[in-house]
N, C-alpha and C. Protein backbone atom coordinates (compact mmCIF):
# COMPACT_ATOMS: atom_id res chain seq x y z
N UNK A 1 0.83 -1.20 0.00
CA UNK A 1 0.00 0.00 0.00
C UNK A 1 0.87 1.25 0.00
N UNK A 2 2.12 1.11 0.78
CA UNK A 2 3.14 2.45 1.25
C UNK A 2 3.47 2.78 -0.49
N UNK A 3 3.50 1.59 -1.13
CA UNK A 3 4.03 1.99 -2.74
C UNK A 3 3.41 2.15 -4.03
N UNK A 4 1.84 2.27 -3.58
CA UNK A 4 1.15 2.65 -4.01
C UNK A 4 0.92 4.11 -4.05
N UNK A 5 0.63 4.54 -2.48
CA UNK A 5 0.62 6.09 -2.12
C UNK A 5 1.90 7.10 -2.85
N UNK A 6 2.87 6.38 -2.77
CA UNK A 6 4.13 7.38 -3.96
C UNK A 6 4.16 7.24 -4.81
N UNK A 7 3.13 6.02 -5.55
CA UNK A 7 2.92 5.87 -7.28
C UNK A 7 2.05 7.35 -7.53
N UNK A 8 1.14 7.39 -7.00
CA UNK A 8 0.39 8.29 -6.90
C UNK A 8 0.57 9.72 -6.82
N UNK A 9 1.34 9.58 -5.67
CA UNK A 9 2.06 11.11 -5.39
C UNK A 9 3.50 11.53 -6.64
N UNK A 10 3.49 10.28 -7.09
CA UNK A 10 4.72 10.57 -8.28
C UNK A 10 3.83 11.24 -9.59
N UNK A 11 2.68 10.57 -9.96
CA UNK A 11 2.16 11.15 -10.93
C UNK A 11 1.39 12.72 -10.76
N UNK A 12 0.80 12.73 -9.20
CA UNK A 12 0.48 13.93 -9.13
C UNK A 12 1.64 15.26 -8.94
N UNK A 13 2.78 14.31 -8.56
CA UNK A 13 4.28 15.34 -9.06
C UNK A 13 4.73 15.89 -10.69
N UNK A 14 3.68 15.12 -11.78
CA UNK A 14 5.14 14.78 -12.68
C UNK A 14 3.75 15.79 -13.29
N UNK A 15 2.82 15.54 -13.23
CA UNK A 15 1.50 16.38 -14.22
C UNK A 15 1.59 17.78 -13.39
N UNK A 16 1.44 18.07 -12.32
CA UNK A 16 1.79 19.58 -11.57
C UNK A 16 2.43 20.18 -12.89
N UNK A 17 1.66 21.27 -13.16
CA UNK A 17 2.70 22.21 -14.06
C UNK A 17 3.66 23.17 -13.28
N UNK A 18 4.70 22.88 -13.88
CA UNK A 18 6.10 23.53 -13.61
C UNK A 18 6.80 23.85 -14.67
N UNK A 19 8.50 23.97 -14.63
CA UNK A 19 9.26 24.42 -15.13
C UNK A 19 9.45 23.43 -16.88
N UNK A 20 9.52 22.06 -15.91
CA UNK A 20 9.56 20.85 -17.26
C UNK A 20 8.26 21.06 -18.36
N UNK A 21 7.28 21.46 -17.59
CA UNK A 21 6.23 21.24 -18.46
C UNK A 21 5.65 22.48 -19.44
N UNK A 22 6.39 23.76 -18.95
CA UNK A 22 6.40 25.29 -19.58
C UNK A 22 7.48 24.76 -21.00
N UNK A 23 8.88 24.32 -19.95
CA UNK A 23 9.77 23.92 -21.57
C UNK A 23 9.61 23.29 -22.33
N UNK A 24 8.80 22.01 -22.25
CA UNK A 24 7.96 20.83 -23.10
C UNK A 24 7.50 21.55 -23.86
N UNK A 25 6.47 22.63 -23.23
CA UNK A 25 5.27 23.26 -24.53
C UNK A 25 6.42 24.06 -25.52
N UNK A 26 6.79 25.08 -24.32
CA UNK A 26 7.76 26.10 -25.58
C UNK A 26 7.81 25.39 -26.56
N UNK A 27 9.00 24.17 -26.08
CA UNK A 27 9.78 23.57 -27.69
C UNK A 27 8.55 23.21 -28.82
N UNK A 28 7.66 22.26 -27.83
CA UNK A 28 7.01 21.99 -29.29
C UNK A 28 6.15 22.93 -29.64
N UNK A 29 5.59 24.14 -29.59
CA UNK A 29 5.19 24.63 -30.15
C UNK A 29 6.04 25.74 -30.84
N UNK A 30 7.09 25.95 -30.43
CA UNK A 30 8.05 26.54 -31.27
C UNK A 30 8.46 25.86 -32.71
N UNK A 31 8.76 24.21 -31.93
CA UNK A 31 9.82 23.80 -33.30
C UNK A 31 9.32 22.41 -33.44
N UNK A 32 8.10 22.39 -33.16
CA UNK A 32 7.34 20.97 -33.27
C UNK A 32 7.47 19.32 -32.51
N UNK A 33 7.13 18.86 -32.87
CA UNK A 33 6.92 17.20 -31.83
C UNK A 33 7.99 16.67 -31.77
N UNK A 34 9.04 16.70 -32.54
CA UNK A 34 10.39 16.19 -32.45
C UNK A 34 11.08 16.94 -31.58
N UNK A 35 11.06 18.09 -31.32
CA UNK A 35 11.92 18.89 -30.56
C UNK A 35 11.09 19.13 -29.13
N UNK A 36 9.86 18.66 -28.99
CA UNK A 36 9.43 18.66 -27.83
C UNK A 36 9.38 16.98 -27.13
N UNK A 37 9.65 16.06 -27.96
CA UNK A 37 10.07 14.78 -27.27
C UNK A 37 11.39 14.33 -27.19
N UNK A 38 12.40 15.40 -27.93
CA UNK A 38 13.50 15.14 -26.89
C UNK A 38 13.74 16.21 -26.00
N UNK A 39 13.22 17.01 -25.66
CA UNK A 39 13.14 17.89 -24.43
C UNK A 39 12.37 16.89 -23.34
N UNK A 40 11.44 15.90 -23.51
CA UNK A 40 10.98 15.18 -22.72
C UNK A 40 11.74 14.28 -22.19
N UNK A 41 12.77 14.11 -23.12
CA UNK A 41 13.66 12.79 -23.52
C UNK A 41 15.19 13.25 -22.58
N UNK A 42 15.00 14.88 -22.18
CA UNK A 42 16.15 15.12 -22.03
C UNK A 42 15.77 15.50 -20.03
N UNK A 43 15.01 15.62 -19.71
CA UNK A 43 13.70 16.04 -18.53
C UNK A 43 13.79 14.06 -17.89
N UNK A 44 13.47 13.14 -18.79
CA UNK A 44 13.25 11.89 -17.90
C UNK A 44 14.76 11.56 -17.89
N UNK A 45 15.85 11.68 -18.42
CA UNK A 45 17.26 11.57 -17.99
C UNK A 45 17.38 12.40 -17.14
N UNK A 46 17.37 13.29 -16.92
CA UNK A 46 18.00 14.48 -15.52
C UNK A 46 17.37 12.91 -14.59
N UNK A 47 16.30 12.86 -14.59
CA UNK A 47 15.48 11.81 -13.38
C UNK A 47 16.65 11.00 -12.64
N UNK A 48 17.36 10.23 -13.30
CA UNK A 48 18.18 9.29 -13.49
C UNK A 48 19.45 9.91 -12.47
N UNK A 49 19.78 11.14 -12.69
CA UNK A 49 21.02 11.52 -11.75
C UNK A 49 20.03 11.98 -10.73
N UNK A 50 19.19 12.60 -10.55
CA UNK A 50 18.42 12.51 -9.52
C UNK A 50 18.58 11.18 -7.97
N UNK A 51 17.90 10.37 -8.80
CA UNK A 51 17.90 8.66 -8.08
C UNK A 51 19.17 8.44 -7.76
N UNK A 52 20.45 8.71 -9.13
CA UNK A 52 21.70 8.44 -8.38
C UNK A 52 22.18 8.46 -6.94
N UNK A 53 22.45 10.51 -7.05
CA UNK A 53 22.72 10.98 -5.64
C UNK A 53 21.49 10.63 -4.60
N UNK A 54 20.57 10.24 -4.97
CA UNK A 54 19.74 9.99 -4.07
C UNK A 54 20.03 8.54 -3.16
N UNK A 55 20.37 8.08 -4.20
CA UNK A 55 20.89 6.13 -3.72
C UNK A 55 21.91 6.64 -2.69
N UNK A 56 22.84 7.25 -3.42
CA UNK A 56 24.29 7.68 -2.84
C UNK A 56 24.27 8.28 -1.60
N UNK A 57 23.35 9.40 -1.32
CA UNK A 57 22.98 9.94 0.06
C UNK A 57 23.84 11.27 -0.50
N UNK A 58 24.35 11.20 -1.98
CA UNK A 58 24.36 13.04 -1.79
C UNK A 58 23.61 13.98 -1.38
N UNK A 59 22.19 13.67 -1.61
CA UNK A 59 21.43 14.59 -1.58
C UNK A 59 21.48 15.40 -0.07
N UNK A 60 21.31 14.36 0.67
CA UNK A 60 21.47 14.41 1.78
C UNK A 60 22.50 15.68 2.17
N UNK A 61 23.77 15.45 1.25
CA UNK A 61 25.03 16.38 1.50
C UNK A 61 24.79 17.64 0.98
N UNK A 62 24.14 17.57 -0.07
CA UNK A 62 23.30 19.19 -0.18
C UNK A 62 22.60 19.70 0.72
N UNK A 63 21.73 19.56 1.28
CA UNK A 63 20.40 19.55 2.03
C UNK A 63 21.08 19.95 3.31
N UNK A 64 22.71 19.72 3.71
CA UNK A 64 23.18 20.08 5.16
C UNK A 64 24.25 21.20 4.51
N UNK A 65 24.37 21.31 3.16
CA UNK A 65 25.05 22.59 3.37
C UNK A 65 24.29 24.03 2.04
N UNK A 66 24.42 24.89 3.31
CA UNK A 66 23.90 25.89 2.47
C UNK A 66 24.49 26.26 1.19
N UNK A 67 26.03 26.37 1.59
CA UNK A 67 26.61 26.90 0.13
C UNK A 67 26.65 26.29 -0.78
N UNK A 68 26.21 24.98 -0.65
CA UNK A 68 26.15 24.11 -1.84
C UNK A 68 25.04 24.46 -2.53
N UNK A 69 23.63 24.00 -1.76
CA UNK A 69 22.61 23.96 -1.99
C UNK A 69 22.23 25.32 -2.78
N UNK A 70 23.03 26.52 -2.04
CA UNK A 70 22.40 28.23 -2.55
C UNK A 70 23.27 27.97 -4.12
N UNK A 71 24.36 27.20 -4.39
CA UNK A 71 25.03 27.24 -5.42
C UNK A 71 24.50 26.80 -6.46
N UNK A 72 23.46 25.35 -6.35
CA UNK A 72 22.78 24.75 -7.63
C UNK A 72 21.35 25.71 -7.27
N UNK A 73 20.86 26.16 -6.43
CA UNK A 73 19.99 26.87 -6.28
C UNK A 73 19.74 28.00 -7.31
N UNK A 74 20.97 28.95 -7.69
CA UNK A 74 20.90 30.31 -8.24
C UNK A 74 21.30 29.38 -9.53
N UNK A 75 22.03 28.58 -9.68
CA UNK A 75 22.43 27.79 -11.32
C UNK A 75 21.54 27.52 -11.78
N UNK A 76 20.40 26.95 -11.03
CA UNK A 76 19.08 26.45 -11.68
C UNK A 76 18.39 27.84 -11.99
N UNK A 77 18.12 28.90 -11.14
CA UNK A 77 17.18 29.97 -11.50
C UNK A 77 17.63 30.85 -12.69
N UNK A 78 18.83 31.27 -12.36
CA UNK A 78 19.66 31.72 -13.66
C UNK A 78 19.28 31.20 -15.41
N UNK A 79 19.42 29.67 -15.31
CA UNK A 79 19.16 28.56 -16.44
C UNK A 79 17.75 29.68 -16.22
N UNK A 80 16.85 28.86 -15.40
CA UNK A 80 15.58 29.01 -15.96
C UNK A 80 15.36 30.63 -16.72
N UNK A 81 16.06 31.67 -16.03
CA UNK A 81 15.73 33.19 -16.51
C UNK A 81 16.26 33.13 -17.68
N UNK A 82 17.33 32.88 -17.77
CA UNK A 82 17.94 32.78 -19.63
C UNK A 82 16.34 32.14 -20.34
N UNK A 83 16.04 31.09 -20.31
CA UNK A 83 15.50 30.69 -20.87
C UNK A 83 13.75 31.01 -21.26
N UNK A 84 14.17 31.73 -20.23
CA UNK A 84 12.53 32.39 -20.34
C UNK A 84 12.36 33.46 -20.65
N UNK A 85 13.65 34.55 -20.78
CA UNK A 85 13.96 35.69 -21.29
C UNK A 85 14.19 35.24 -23.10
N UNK A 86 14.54 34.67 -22.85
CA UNK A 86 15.02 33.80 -24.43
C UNK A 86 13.27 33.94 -25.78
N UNK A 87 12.52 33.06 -24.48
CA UNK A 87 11.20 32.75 -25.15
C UNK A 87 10.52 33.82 -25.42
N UNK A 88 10.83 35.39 -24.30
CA UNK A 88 9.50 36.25 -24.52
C UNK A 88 10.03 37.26 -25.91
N UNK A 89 11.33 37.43 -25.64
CA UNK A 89 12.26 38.31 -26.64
C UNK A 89 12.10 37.83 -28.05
N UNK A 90 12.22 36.47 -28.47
CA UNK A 90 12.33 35.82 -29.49
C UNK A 90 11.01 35.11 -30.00
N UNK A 91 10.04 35.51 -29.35
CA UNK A 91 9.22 34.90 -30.07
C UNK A 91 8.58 35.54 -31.27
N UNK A 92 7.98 34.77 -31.95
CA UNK A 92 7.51 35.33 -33.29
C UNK A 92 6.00 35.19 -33.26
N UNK A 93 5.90 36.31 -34.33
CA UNK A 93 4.60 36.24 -34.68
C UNK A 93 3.86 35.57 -35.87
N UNK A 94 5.01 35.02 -36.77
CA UNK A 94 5.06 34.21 -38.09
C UNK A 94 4.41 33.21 -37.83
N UNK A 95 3.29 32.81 -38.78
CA UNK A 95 2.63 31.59 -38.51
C UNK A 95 2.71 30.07 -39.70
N UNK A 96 4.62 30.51 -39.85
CA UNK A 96 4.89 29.36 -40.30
C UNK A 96 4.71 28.01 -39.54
N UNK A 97 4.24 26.72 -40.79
CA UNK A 97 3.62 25.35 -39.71
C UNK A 97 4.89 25.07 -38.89
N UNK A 98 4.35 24.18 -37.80
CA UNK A 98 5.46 23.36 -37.31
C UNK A 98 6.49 22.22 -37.96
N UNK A 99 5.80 22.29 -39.22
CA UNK A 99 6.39 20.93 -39.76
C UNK A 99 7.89 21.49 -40.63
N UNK A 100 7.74 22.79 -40.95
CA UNK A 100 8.66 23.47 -41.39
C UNK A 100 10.11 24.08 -40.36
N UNK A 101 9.56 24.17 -39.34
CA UNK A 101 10.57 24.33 -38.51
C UNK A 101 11.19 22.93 -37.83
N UNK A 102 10.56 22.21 -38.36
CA UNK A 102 11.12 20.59 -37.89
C UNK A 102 12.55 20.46 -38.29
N UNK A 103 12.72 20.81 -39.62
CA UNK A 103 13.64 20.43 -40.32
C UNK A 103 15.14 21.54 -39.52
N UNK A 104 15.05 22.15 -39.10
CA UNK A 104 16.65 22.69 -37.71
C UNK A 104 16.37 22.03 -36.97
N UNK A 105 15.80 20.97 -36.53
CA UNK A 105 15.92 20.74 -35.47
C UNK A 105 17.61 19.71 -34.96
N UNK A 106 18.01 20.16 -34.02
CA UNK A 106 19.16 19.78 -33.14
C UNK A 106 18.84 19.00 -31.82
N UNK A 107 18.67 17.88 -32.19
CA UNK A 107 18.30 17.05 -31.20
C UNK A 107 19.03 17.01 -29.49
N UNK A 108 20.28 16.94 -29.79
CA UNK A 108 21.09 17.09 -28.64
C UNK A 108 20.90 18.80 -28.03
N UNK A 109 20.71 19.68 -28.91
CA UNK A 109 20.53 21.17 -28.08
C UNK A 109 18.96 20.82 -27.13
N UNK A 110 17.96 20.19 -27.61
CA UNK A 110 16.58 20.04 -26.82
C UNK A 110 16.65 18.91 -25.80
N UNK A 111 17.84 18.09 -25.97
CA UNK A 111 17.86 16.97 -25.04
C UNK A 111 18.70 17.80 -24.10
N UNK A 112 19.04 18.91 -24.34
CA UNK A 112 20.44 19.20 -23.09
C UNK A 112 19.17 20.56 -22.53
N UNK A 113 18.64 21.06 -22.89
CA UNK A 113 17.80 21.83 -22.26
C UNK A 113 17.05 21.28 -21.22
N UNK A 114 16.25 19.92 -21.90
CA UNK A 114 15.31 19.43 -20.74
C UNK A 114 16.25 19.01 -19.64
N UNK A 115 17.46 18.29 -19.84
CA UNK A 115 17.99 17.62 -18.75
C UNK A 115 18.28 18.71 -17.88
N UNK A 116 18.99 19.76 -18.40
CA UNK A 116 19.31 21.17 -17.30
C UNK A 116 18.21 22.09 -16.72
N UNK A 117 17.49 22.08 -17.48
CA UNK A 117 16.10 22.27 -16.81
C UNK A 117 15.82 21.32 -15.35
N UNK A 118 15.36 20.06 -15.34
CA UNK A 118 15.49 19.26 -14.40
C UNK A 118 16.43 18.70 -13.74
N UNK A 119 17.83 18.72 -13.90
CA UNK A 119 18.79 18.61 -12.75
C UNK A 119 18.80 19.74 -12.35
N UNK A 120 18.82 20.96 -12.88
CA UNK A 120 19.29 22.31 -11.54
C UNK A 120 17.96 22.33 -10.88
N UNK A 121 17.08 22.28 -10.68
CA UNK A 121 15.79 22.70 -10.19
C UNK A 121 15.99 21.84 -8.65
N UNK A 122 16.29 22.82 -7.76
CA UNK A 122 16.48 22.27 -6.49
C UNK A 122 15.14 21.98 -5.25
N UNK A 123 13.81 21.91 -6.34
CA UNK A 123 12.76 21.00 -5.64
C UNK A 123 12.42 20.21 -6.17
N UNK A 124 12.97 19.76 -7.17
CA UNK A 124 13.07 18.43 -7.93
C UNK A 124 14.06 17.67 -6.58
N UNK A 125 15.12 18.16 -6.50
CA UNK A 125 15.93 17.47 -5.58
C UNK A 125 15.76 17.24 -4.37
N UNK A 126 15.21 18.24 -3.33
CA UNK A 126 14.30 18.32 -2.63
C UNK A 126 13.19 16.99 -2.46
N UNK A 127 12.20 16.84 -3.51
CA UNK A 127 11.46 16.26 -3.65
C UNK A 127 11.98 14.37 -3.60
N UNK A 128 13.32 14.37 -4.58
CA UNK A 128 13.82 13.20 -4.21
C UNK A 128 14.12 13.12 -3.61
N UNK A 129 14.87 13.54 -2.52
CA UNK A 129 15.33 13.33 -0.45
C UNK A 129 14.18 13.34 -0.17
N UNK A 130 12.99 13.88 0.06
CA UNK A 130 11.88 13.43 0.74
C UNK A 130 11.79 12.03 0.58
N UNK A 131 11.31 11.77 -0.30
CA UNK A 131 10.56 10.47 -1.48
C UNK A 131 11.99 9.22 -0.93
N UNK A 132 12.64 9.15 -0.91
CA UNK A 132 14.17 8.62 -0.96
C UNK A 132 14.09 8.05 0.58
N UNK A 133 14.01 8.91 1.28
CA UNK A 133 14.32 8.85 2.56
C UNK A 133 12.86 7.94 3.72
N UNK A 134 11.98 7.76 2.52
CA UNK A 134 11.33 6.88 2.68
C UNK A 134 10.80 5.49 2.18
N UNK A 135 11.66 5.76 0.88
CA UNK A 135 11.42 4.47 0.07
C UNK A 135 13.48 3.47 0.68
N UNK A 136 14.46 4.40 0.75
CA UNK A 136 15.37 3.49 0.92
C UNK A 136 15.41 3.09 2.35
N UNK A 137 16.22 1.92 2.43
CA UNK A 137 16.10 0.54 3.56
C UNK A 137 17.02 1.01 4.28
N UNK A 138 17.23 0.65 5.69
CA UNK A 138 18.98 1.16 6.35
C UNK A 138 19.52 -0.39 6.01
N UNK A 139 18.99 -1.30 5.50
CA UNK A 139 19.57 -2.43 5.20
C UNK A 139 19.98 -1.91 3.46
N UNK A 140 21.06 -1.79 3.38
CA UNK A 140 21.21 -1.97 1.72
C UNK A 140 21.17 -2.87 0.71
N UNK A 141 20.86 -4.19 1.73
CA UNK A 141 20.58 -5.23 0.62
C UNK A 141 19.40 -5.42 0.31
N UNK A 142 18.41 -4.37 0.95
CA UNK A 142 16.87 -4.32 0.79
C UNK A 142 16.17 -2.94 -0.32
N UNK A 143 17.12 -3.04 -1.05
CA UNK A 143 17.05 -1.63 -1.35
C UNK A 143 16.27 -1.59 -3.11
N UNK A 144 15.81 -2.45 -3.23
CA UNK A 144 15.22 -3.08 -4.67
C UNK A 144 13.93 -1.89 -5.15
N UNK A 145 13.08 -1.71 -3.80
CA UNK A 145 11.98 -0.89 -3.67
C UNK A 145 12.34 0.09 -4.20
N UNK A 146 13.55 0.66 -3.92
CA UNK A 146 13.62 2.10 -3.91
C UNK A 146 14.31 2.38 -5.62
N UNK A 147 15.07 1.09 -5.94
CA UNK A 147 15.24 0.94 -7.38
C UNK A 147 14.33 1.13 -8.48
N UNK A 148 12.91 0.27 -7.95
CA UNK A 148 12.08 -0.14 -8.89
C UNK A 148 10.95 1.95 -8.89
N UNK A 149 11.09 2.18 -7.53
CA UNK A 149 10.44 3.49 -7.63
C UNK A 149 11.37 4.37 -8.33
N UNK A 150 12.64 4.17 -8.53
CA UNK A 150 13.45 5.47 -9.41
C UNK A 150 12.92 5.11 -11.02
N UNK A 151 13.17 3.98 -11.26
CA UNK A 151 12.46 3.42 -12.51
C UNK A 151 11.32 3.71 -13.12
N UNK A 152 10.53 4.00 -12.40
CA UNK A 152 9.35 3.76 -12.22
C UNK A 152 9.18 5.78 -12.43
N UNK A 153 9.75 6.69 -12.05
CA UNK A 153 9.91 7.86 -12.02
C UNK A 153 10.44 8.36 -13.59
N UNK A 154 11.68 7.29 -13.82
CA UNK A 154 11.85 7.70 -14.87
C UNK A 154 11.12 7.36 -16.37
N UNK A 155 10.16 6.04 -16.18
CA UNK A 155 9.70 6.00 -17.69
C UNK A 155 8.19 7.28 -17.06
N UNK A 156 7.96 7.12 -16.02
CA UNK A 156 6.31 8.47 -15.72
C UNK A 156 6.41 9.43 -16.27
N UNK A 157 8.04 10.18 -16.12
CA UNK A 157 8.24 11.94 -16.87
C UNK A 157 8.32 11.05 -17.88
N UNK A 158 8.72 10.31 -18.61
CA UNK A 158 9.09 10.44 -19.91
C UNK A 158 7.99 10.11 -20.72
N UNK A 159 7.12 9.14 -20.29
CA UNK A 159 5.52 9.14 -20.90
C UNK A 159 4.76 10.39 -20.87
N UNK A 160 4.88 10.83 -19.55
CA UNK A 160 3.74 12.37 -19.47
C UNK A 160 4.56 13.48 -20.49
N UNK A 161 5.78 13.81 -20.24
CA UNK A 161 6.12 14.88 -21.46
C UNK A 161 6.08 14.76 -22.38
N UNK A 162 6.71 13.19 -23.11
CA UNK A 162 5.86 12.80 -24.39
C UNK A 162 4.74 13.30 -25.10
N UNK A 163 3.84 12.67 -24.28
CA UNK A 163 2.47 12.89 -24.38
C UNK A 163 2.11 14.07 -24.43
N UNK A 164 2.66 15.29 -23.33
CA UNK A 164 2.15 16.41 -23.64
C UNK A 164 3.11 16.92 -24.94
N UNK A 165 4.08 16.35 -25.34
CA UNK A 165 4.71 17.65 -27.15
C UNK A 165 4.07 16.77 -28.34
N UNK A 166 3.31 15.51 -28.13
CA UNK A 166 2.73 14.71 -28.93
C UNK A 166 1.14 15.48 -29.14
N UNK A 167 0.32 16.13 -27.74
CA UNK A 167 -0.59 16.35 -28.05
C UNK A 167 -0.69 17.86 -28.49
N UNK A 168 0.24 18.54 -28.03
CA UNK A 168 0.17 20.00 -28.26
C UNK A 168 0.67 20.30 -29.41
N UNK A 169 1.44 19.08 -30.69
CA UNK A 169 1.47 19.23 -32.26
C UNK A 169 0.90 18.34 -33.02
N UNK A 170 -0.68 18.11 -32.23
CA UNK A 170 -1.79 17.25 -33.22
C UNK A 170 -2.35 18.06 -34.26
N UNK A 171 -2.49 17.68 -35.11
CA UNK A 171 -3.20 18.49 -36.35
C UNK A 171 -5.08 19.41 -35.87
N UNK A 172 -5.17 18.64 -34.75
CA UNK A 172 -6.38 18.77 -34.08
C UNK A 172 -6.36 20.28 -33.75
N UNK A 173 -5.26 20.28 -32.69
CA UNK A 173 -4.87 21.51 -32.66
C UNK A 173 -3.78 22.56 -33.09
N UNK A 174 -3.26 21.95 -33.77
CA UNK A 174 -2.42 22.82 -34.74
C UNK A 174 -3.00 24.24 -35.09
N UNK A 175 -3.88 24.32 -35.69
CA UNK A 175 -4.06 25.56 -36.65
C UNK A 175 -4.96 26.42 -35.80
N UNK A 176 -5.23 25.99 -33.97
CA UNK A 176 -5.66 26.78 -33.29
C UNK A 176 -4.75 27.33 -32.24
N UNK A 177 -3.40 26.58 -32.37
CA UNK A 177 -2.58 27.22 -31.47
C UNK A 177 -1.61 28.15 -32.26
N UNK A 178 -1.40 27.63 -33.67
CA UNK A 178 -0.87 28.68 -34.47
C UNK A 178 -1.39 29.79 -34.38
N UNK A 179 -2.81 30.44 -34.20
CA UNK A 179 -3.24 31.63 -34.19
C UNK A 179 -2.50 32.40 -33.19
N UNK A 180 -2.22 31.56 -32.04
CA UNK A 180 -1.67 32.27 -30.39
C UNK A 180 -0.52 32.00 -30.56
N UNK A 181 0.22 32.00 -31.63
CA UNK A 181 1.41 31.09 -31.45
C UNK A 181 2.55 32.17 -30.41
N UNK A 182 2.39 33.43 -31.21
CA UNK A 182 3.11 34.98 -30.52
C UNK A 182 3.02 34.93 -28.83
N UNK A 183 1.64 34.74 -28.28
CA UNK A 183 1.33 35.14 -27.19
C UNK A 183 1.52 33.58 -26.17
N UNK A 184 1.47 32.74 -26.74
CA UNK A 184 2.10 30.87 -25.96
C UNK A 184 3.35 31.30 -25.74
N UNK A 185 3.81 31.76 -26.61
CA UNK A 185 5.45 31.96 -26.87
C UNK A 185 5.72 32.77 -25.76
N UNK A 186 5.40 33.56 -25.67
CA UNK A 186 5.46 34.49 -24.72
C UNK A 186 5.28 34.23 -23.20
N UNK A 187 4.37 33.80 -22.88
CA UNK A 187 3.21 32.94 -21.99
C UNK A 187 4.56 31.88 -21.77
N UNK A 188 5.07 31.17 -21.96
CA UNK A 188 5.55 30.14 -21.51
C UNK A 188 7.02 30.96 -21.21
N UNK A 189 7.54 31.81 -22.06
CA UNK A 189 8.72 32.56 -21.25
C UNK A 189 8.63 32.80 -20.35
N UNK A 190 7.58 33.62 -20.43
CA UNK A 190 7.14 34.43 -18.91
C UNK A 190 6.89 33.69 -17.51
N UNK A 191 6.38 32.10 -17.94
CA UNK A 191 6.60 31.26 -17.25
C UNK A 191 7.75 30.91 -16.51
N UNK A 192 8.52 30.44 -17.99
CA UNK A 192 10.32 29.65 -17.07
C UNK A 192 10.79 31.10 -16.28
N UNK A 193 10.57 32.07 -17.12
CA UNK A 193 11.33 33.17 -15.90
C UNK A 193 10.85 33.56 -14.38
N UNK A 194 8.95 33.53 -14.63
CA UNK A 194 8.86 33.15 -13.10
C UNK A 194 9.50 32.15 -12.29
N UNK A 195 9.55 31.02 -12.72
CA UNK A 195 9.70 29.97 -12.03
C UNK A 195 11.52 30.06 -11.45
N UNK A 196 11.81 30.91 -12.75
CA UNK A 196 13.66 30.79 -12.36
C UNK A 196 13.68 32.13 -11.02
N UNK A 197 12.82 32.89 -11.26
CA UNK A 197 12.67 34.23 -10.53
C UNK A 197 12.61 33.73 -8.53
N UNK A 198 11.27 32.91 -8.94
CA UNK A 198 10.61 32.27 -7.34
C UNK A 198 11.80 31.72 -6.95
N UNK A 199 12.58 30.53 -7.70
CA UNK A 199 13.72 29.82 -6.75
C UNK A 199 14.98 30.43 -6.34
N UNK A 200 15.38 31.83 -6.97
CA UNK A 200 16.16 32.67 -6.60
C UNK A 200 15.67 33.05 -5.20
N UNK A 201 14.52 33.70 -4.92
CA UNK A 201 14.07 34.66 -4.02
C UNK A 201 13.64 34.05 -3.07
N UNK A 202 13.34 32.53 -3.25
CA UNK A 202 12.59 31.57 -1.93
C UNK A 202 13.83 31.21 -1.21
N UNK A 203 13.59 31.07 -0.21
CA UNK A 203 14.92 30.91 1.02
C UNK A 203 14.48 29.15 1.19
């Protein structure tokens, strides 16, 4: 039942809109479904060093020192303000399709966004020392649970962001988000820069 209640609480973590899920949309509605599923692609790997230091008990070693913690703290908010300053400045009002901007796409530049997006974000990390500190064993040879829940974390983001740059460049809605395309664009900058803004200023 105990691993049920964090299946749960994992999905109501991973759908919460946040930072991952502002950059998901940007990309694909900027530069279409390919460039928003490896931003997804690059978001469920960060997961992965997550669980690492988490196994490891780094996290732990963040969490007792400030200067560490204030250090990936401002790295992450910084990232996020670039990136959200990026989106409101640069967006366009051109309502060329998505299928046309497919063709730049740089797979490794959208896989390295999502992952830095979600490793600096220090309530992502946060969130795994909570979660961690109740799923791992003080026996380490019991520690399978806490394996199968990192696993288990990492295909969840990578299905849900999927899913959301899969549905937000359906033909369904294509030619109704193209109308807003200027003001999403915008809208989702304005987003990552809140979000980079709040983790600067939250103690």
């Amino acid at each position: 039942m105990e691993f049920i209640s964090l299946a749960v609480l994992g999905i109501l973590i991973v759908i919460s809109p946040g930072a991952d899920f502002v950059l998901v949309l940007k990309n694909s509605l900027n530069l279409g479904r390919k460039a928003g599923i490896w931003t997804a692609m690059g978001v469920s790997l960060a997961i992965c060093v997550h669980i690492g230091y988490s196994m490891l008990g780094i996290s732990y070693l963040i969490s007792q020192n400030e200067w560490l913690y204030s250090l990936v703290k401002y790295a992450g908010s910084a990232y996020l303000i670039y990136l959200g300053l990026k989106g409101i400045f640069s967006a366009s009002a051109d309502l060329d399709t998505l299928e046309f901007s497919q063709k730049e796409i740089r797979p490794v530049q959208y896989l390295a966004q999502g992952f830095l997006c979600n490793v600096l974000n220090p309530k992502t990390m946060l969130f795994f020392l909570s979660i961690f500190s109740q799923v791992i064993s003080p026996d380490s040879s019991d520690n399978y649970t806490a394996l199968g829940y990192g696993f288990y974390m990492v295909i969840l983001h990578g299905l849900w962001f999927g899913a959301v740059a899969i549905l937000f460049t359906s033909q369904a809605l294509q030619a109704q988000l193209l109308r807003v395309k200027k003001r999403l664009n915008q809208a989702c900058g304005a987003g990552l820069f809140a979000f980079g803004a709040l983790l600067a200023v939250k103690s």
